[in-house]
PDB file of N, CA and C in Angstrom:
ATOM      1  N   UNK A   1      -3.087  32.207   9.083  1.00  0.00           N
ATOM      2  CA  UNK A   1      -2.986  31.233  10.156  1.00  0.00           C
ATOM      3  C   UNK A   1      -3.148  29.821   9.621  1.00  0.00           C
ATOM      4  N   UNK A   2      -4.209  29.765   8.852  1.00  0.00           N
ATOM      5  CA  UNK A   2      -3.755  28.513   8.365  1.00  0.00           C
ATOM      6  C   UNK A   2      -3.021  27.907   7.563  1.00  0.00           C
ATOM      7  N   UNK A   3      -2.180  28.341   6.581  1.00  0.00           N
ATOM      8  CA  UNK A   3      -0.778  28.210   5.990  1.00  0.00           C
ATOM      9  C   UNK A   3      -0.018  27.436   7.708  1.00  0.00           C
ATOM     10  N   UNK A   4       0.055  27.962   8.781  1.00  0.00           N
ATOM     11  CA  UNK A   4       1.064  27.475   9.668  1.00  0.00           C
ATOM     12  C   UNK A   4       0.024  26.224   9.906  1.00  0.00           C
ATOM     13  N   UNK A   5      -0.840  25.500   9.911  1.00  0.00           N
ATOM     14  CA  UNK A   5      -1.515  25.115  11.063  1.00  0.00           C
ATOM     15  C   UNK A   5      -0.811  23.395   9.865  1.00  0.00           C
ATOM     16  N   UNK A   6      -1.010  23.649   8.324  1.00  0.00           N
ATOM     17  CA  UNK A   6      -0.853  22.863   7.905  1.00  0.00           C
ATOM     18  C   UNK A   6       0.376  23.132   7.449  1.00  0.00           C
ATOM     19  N   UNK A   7       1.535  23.904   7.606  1.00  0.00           N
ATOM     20  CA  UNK A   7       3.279  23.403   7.807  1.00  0.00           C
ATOM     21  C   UNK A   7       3.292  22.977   8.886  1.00  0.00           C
ATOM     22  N   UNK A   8       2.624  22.863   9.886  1.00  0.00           N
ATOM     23  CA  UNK A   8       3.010  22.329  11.461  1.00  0.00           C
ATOM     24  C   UNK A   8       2.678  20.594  11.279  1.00  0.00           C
ATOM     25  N   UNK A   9       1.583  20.578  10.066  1.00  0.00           N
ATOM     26  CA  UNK A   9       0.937  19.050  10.014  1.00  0.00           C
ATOM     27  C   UNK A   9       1.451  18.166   9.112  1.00  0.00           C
ATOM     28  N   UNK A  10       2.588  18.951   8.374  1.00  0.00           N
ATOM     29  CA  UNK A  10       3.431  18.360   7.268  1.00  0.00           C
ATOM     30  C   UNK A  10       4.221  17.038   7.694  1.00  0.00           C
ATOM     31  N   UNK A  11       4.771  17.577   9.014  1.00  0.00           N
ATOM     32  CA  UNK A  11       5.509  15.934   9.321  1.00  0.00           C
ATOM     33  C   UNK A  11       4.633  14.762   9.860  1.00  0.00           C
ATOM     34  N   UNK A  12       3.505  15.392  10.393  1.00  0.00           N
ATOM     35  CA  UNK A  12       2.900  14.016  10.500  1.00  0.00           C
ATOM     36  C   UNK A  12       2.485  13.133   9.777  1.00  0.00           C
ATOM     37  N   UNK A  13       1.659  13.856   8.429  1.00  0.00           N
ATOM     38  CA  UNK A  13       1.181  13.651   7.309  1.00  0.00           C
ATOM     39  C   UNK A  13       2.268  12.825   6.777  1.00  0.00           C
ATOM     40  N   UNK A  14       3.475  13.140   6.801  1.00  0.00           N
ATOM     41  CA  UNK A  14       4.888  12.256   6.027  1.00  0.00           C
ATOM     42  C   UNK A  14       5.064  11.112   6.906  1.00  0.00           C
ATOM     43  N   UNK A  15       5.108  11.044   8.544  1.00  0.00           N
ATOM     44  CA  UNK A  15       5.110  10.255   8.980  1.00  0.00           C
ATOM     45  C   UNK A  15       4.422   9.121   8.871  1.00  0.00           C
ATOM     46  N   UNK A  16       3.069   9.521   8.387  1.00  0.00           N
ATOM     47  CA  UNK A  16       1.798   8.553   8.562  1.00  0.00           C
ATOM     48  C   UNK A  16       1.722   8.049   7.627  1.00  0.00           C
ATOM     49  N   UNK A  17       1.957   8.664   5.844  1.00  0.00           N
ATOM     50  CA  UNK A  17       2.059   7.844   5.338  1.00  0.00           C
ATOM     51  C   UNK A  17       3.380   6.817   4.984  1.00  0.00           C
ATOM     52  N   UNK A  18       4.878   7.530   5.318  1.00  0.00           N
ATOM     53  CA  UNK A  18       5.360   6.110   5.848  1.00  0.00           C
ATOM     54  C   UNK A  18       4.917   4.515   6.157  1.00  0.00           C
ATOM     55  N   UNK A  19       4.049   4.982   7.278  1.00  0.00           N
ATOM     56  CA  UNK A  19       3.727   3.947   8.009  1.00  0.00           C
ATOM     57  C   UNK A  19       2.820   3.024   7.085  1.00  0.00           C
ATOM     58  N   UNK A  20       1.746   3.742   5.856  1.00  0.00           N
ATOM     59  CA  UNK A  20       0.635   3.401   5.094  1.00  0.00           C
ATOM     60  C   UNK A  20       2.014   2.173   4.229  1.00  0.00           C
ATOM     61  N   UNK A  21       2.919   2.762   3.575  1.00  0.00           N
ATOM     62  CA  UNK A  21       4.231   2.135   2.922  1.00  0.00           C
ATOM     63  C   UNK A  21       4.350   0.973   3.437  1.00  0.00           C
ATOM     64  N   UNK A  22       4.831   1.164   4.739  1.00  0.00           N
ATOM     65  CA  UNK A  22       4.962  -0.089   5.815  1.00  0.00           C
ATOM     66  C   UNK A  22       4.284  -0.907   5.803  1.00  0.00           C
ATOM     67  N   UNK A  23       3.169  -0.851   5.993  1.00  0.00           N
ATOM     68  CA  UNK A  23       2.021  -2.082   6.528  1.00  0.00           C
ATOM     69  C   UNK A  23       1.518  -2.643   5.128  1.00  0.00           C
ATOM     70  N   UNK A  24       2.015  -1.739   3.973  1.00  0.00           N
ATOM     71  CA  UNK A  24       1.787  -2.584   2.563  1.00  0.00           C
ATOM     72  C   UNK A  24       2.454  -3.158   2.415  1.00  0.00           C
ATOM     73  N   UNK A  25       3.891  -2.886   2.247  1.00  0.00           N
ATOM     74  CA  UNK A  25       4.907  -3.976   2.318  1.00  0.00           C
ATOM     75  C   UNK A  25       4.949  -5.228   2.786  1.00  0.00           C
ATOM     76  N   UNK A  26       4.892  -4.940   4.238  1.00  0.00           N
ATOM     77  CA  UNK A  26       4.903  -5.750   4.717  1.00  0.00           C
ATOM     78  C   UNK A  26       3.965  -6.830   4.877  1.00  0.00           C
ATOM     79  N   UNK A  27       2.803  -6.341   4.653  1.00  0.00           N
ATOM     80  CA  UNK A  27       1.545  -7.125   4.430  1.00  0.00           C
ATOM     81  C   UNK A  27       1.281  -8.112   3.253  1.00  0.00           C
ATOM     82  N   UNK A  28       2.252  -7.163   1.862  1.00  0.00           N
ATOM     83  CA  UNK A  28       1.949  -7.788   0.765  1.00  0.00           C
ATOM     84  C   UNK A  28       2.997  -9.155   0.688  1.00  0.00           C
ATOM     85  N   UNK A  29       4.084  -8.800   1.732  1.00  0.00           N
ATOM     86  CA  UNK A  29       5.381  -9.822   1.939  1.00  0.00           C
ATOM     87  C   UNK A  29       4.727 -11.017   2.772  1.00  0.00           C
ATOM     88  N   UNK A  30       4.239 -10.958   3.556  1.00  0.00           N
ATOM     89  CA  UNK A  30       3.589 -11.821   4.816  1.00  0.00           C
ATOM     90  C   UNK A  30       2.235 -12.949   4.105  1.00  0.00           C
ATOM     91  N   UNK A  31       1.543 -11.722   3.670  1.00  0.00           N
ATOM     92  CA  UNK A  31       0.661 -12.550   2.893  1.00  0.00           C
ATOM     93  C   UNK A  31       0.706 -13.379   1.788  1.00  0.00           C
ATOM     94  N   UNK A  32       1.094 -12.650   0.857  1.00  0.00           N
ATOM     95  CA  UNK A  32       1.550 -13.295  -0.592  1.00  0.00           C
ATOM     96  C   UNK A  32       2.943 -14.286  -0.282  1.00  0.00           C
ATOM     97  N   UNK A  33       3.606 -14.058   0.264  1.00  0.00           N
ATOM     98  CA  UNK A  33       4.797 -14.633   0.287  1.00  0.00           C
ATOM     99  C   UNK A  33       5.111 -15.643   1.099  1.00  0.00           C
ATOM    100  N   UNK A  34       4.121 -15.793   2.267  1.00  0.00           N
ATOM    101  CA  UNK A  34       3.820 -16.931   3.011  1.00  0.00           C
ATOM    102  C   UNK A  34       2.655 -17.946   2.111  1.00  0.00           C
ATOM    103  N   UNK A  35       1.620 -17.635   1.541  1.00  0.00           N
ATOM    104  CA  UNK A  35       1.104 -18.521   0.214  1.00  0.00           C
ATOM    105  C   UNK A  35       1.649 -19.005  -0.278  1.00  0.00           C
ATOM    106  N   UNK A  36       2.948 -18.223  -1.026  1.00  0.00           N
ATOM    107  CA  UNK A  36       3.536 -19.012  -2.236  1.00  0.00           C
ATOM    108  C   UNK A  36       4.858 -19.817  -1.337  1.00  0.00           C
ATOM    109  N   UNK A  37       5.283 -19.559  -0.686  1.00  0.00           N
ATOM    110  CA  UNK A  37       6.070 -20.646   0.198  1.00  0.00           C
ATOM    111  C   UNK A  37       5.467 -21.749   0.634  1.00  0.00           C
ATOM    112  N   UNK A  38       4.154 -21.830   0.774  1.00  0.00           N
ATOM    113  CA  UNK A  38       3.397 -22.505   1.297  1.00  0.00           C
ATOM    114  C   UNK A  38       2.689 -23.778   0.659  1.00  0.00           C
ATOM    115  N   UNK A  39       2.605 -22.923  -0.748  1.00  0.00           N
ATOM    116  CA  UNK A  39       2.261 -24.037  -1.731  1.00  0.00           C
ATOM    117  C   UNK A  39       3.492 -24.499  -2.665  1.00  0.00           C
ATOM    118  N   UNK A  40       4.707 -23.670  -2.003  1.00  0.00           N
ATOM    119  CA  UNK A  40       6.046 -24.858  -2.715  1.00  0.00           C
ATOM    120  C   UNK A  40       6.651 -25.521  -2.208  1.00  0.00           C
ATOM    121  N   UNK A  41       6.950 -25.304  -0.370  1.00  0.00           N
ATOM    122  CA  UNK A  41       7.464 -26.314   0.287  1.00  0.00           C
ATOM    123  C   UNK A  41       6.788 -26.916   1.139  1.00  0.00           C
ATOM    124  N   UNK A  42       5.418 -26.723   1.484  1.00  0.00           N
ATOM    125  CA  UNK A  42       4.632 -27.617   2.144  1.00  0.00           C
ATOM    126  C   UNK A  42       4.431 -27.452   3.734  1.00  0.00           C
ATOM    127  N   UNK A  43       5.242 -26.711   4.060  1.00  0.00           N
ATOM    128  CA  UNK A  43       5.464 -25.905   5.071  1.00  0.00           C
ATOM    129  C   UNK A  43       4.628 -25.507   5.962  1.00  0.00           C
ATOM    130  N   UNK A  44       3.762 -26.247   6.896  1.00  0.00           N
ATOM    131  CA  UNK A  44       1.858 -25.970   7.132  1.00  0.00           C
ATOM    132  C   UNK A  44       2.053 -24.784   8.101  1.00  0.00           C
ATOM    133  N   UNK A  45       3.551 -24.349   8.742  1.00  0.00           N
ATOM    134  CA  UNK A  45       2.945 -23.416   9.713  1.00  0.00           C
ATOM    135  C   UNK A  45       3.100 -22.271   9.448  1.00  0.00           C
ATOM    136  N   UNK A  46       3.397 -22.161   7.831  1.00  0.00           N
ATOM    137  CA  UNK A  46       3.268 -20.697   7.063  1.00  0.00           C
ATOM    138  C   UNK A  46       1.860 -20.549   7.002  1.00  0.00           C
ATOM    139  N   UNK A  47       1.345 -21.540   7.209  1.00  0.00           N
ATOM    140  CA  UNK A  47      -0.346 -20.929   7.072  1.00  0.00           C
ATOM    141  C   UNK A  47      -0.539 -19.815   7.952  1.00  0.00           C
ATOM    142  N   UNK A  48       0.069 -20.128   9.156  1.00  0.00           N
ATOM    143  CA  UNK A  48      -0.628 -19.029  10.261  1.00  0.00           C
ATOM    144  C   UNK A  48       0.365 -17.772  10.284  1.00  0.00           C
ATOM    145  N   UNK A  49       1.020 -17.338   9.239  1.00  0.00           N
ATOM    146  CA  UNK A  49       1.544 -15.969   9.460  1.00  0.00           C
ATOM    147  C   UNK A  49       0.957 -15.418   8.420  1.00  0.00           C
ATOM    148  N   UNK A  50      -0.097 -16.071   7.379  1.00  0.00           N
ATOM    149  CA  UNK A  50      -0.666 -15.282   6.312  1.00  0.00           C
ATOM    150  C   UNK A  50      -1.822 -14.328   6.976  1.00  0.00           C
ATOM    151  N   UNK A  51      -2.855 -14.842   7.833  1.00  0.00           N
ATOM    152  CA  UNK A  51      -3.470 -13.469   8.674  1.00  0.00           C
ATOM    153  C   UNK A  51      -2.693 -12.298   8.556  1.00  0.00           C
ATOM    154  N   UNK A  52      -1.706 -12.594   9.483  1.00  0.00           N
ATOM    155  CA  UNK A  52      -0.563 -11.117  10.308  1.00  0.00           C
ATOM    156  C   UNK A  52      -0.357 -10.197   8.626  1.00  0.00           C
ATOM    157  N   UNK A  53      -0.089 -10.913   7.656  1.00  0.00           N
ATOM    158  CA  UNK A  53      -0.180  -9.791   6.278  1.00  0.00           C
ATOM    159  C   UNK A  53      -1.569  -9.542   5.658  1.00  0.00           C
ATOM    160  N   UNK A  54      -2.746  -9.898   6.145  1.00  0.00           N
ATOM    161  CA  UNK A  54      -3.906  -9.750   5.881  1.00  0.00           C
ATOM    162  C   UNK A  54      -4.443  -8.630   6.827  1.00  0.00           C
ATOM    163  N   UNK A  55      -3.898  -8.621   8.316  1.00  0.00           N
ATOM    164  CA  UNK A  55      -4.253  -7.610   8.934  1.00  0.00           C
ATOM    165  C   UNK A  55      -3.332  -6.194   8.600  1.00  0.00           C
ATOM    166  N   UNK A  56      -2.237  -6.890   8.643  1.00  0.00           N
ATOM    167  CA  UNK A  56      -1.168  -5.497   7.909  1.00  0.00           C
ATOM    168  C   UNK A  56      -1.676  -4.803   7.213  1.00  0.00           C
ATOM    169  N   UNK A  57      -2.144  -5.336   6.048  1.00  0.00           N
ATOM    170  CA  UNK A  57      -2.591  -4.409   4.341  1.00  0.00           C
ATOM    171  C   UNK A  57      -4.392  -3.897   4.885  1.00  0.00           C
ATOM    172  N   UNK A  58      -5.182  -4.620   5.875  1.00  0.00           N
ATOM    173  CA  UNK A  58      -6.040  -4.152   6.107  1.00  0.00           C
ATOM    174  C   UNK A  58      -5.335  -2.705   7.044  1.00  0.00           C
ATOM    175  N   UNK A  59      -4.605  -2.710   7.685  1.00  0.00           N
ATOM    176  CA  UNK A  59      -4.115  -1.496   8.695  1.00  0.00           C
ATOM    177  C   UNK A  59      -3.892  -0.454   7.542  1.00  0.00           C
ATOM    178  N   UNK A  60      -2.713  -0.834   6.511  1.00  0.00           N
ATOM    179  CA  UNK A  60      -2.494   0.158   5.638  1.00  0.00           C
ATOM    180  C   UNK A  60      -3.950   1.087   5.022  1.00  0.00           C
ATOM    181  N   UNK A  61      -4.548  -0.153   4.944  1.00  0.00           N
ATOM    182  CA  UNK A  61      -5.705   0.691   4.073  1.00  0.00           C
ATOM    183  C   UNK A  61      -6.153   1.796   5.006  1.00  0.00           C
ATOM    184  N   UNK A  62      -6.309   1.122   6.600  1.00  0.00           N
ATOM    185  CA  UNK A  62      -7.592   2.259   7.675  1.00  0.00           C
ATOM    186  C   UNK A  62      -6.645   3.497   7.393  1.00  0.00           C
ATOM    187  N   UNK A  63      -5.310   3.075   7.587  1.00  0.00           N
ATOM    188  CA  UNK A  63      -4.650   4.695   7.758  1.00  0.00           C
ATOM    189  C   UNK A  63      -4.554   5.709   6.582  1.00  0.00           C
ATOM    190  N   UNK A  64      -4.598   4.976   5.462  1.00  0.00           N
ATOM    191  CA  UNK A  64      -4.587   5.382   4.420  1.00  0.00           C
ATOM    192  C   UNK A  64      -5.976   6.484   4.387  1.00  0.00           C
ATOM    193  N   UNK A  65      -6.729   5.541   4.323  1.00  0.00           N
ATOM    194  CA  UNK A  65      -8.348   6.368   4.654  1.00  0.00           C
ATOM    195  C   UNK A  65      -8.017   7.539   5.747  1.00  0.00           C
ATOM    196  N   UNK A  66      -8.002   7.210   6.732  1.00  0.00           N
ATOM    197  CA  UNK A  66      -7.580   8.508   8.062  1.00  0.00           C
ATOM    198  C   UNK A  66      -6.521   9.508   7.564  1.00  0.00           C
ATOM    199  N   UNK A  67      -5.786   9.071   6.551  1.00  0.00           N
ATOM    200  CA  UNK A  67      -4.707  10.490   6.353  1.00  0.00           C
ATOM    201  C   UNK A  67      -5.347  11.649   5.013  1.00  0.00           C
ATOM    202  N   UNK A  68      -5.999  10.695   4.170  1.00  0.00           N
ATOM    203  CA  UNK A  68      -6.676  11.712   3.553  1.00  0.00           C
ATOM    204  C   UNK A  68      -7.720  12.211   3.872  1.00  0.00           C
ATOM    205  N   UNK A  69      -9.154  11.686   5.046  1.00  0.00           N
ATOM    206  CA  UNK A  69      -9.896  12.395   5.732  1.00  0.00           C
ATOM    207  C   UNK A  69      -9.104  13.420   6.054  1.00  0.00           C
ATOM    208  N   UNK A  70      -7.998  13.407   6.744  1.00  0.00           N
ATOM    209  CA  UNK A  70      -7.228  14.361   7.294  1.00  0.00           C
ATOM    210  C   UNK A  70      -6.782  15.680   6.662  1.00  0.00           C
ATOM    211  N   UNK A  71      -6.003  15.009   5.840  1.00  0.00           N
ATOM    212  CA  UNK A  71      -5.706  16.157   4.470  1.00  0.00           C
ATOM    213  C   UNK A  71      -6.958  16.902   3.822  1.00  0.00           C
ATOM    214  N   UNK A  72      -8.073  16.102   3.747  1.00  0.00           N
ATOM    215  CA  UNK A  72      -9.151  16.824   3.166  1.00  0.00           C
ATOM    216  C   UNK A  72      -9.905  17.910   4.082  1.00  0.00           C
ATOM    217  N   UNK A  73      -9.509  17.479   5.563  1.00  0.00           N
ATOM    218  CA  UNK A  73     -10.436  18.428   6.260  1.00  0.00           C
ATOM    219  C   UNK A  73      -9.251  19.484   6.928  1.00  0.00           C
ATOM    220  N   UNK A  74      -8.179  19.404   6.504  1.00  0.00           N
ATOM    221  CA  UNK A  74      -7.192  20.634   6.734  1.00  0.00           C
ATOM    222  C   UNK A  74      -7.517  21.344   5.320  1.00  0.00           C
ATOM    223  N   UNK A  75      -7.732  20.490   4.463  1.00  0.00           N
ATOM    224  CA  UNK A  75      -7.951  21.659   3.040  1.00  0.00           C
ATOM    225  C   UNK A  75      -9.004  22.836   3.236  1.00  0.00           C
ATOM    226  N   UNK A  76      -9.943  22.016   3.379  1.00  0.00           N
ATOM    227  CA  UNK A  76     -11.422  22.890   3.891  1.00  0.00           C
ATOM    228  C   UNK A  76     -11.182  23.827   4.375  1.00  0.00           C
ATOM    229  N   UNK A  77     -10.358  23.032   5.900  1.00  0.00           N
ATOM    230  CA  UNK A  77     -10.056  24.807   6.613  1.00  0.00           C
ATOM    231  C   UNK A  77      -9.550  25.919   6.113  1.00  0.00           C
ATOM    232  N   UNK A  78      -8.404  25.335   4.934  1.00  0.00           N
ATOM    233  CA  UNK A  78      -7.358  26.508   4.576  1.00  0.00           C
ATOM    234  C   UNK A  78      -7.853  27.562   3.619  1.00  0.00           C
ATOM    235  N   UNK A  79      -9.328  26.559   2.876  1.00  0.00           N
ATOM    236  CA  UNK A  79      -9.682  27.532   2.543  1.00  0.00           C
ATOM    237  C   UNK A  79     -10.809  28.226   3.184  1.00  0.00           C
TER     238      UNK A  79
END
């Protein structure tokens, strides 16, 4: 039974970390990349989209954490 419980949890697990992908990306794009625009064209209202990639890469991390709690406590079970 538990062989199925974790093929049933396979797509979420893929889904979720997708999303971990996502919010790095995008976080590392937002953040870093609004800085360095920031300190080459002077541009002051790139300041305020560097948060939005600071909270991004902080999101990546929580989920990151939550998918391997996850994985670790489907392991447990399986065995």
């Amino acid at each position: 039974m538990g062989q199925f419980y974790i093929a049933a949890d396979t797509h979420i697990k893929h889904s979720m970390i997708n999303w971990v992908g996502y919010c790095f990306l995008m976080g590392v794009l937002l953040f870093s990349g609004s800085l360095y625009l920031l300190s080459i064209t002077g541009i002051r209202w790139l300041g305020m989209v560097t948060p939005l990639g600071g909270i991004l890469l902080l999101s990546g991390w929580l989920l990151l954490v939550v998918l391997a709690r996850k994985h670790a406590r489907l392991r447990l079970k399986a065995d």
